[in-house]
C-alpha atoms as a PDB file:
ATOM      1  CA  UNK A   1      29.628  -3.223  26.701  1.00  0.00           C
ATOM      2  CA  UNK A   2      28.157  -3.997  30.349  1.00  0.00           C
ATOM      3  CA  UNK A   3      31.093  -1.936  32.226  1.00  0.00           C
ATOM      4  CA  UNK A   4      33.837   0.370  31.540  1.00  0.00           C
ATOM      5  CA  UNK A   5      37.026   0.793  33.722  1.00  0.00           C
ATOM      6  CA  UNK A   6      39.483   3.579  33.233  1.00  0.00           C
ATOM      7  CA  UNK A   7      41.699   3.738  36.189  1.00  0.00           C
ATOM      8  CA  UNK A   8      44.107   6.908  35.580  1.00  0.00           C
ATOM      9  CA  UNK A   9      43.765   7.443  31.920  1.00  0.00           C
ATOM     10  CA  UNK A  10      41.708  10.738  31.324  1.00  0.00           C
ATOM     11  CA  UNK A  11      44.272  12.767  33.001  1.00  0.00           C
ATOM     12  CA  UNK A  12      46.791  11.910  30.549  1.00  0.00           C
ATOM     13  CA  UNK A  13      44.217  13.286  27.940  1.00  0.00           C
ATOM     14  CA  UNK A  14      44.318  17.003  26.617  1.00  0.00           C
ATOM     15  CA  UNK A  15      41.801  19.149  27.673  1.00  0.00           C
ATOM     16  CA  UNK A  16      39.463  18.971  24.807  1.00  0.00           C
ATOM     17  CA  UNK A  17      39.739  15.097  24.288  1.00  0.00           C
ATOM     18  CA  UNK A  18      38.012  14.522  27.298  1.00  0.00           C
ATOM     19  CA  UNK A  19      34.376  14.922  26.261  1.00  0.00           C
ATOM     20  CA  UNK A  20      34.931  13.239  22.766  1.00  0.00           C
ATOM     21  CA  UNK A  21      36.737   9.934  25.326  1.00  0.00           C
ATOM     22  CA  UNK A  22      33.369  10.919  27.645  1.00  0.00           C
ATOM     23  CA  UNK A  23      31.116  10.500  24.284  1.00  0.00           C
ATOM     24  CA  UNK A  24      32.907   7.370  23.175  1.00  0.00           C
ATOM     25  CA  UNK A  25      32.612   5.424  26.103  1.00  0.00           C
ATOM     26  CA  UNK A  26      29.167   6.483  26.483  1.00  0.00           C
ATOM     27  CA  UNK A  27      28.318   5.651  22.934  1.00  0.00           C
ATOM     28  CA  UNK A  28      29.839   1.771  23.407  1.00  0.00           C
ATOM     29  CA  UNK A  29      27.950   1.264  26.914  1.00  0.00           C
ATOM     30  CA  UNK A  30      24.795  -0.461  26.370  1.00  0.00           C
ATOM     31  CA  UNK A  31      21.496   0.820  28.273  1.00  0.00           C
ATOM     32  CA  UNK A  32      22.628  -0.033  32.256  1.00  0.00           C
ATOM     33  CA  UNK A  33      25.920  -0.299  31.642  1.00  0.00           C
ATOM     34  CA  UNK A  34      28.234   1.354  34.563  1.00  0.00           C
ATOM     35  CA  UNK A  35      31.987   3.414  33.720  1.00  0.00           C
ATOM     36  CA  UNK A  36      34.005   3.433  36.710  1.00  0.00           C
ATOM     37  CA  UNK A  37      36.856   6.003  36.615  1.00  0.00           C
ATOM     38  CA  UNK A  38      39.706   6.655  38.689  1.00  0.00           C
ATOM     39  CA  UNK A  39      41.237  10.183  38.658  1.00  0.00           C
ATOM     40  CA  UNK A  40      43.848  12.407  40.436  1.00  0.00           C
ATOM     41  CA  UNK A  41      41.683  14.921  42.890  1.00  0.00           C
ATOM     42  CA  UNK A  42      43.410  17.681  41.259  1.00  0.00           C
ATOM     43  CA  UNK A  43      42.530  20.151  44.282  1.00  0.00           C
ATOM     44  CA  UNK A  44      43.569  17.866  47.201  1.00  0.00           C
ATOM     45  CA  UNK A  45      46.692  17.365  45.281  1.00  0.00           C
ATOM     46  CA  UNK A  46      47.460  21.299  45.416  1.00  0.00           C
ATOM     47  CA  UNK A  47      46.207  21.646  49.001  1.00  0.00           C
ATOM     48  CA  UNK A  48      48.587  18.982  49.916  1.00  0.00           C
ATOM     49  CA  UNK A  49      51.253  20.209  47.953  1.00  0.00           C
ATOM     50  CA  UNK A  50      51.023  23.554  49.018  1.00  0.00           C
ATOM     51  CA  UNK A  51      51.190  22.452  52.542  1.00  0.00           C
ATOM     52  CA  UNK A  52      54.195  20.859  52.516  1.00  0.00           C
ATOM     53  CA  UNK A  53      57.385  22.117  53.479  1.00  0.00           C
ATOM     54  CA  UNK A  54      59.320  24.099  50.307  1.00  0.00           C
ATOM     55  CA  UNK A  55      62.089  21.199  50.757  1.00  0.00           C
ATOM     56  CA  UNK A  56      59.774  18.330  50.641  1.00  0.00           C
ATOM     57  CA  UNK A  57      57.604  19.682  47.761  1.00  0.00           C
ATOM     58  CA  UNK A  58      59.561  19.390  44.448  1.00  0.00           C
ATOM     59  CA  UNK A  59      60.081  15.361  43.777  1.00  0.00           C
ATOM     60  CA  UNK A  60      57.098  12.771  44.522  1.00  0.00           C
ATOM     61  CA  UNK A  61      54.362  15.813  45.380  1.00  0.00           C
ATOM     62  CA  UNK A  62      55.092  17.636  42.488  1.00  0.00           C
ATOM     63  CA  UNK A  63      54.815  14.363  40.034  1.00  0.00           C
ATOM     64  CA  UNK A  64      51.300  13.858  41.683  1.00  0.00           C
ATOM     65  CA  UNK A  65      50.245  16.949  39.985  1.00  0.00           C
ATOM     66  CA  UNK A  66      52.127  17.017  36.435  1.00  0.00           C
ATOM     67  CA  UNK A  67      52.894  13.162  36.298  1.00  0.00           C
ATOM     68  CA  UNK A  68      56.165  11.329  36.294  1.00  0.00           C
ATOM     69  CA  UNK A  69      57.327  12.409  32.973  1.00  0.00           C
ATOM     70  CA  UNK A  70      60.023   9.697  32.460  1.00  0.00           C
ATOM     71  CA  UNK A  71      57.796   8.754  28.988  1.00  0.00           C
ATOM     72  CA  UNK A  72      55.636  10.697  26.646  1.00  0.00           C
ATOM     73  CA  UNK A  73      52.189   9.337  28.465  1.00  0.00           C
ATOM     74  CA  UNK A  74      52.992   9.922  31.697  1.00  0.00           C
ATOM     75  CA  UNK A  75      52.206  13.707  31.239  1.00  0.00           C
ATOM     76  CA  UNK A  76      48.974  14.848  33.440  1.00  0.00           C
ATOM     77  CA  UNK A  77      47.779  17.195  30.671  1.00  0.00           C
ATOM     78  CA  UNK A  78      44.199  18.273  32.640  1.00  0.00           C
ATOM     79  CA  UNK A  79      43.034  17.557  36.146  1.00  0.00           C
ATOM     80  CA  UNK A  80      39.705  17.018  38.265  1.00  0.00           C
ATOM     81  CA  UNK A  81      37.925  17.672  41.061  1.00  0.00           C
ATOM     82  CA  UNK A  82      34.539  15.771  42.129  1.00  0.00           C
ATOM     83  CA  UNK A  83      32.544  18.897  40.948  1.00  0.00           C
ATOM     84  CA  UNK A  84      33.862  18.853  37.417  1.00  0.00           C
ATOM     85  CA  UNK A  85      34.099  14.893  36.670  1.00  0.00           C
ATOM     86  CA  UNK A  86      30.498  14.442  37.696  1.00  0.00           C
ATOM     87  CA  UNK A  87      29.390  17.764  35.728  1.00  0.00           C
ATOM     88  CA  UNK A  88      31.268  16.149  32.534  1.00  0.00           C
ATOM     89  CA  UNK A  89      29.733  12.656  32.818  1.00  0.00           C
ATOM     90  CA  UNK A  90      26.153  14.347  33.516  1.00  0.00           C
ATOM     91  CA  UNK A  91      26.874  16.868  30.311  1.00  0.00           C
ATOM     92  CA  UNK A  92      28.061  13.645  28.343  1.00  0.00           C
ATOM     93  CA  UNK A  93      24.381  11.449  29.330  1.00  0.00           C
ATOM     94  CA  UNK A  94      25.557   9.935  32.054  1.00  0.00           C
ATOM     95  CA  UNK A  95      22.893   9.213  35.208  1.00  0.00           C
ATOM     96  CA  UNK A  96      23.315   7.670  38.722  1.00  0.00           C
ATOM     97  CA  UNK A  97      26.625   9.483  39.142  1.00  0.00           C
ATOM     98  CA  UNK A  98      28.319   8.505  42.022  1.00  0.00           C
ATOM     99  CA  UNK A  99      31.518  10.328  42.927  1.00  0.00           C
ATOM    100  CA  UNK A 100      33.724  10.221  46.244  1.00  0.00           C
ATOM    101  CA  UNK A 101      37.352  11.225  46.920  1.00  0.00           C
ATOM    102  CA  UNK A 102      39.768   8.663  48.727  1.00  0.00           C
ATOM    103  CA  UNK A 103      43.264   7.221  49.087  1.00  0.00           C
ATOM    104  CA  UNK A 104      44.817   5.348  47.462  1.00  0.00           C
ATOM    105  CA  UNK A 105      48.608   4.283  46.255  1.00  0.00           C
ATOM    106  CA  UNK A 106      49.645   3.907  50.134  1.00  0.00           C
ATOM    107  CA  UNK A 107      51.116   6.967  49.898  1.00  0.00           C
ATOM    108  CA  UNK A 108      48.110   9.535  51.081  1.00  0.00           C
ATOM    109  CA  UNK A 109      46.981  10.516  47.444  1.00  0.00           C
ATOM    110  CA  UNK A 110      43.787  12.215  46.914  1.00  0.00           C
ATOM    111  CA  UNK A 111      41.782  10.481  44.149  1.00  0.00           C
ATOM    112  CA  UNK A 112      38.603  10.680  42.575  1.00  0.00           C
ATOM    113  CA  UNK A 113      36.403   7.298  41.981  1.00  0.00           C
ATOM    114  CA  UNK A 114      33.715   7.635  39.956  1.00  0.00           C
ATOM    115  CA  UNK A 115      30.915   5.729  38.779  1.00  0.00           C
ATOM    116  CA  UNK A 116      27.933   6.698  36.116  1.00  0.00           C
ATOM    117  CA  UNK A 117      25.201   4.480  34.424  1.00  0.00           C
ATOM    118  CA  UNK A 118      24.250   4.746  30.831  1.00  0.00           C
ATOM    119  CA  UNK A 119      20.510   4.865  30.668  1.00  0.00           C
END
């Protein structure tokens, strides 16, 4: 494959199933090909949930962090922050890592974009 896109998934993942998912996309990426991966900033989200006020905290904030929960995938089982997706993608093969945290969903959520080449 030229490109990879995985826009929320791996935090739905447990724990240990995110290297083997790491390996597998690596292994299906052909020499240049690019994964781009959007994650939950797993620290911003408990800076920002922290600073809220106690009232405020406990509905939308709270599903940032564990997910919404209304189905069986929509559990956040692990999280991420910059340092640890781009140490997992460089432990997996993974070169020209590129990894930045922004906004996104319009309603001031941290997330992580990331983007690694297959060499």
């Amino acid at each position: 494959m030229d490109e990879v896109l995985s826009t929320h998934i791996l935090e739905h993942l447990k724990n240990d199933d995110v290297p083997l998912a790491m390996k597998a996309v690596y292994r299906v990426l052909k020499i240049g090909g690019v994964w781009n991966i959007e994650v939950p900033d797993l620290l911003w989200l408990f800076n920002d949930f922290l600073q809220m006020p106690e009232d405020q905290r406990w509905g939308w904030k709270l599903q940032t962090i564990f997910g919404m929960q209304n189905h069986e995938g929509e559990y956040h089982k692990t999280g991420f922050s910059d340092y640890r997706l781009g140490k997992m993608l460089k432990d997996t093969g993974f070169t020209r890592i590129k990894v930045d945290t922004f906004f996104s969903k319009n309603c001031n959520q941290g997330v992580i974009r990331a983007s690694a080449m297959k060499l």
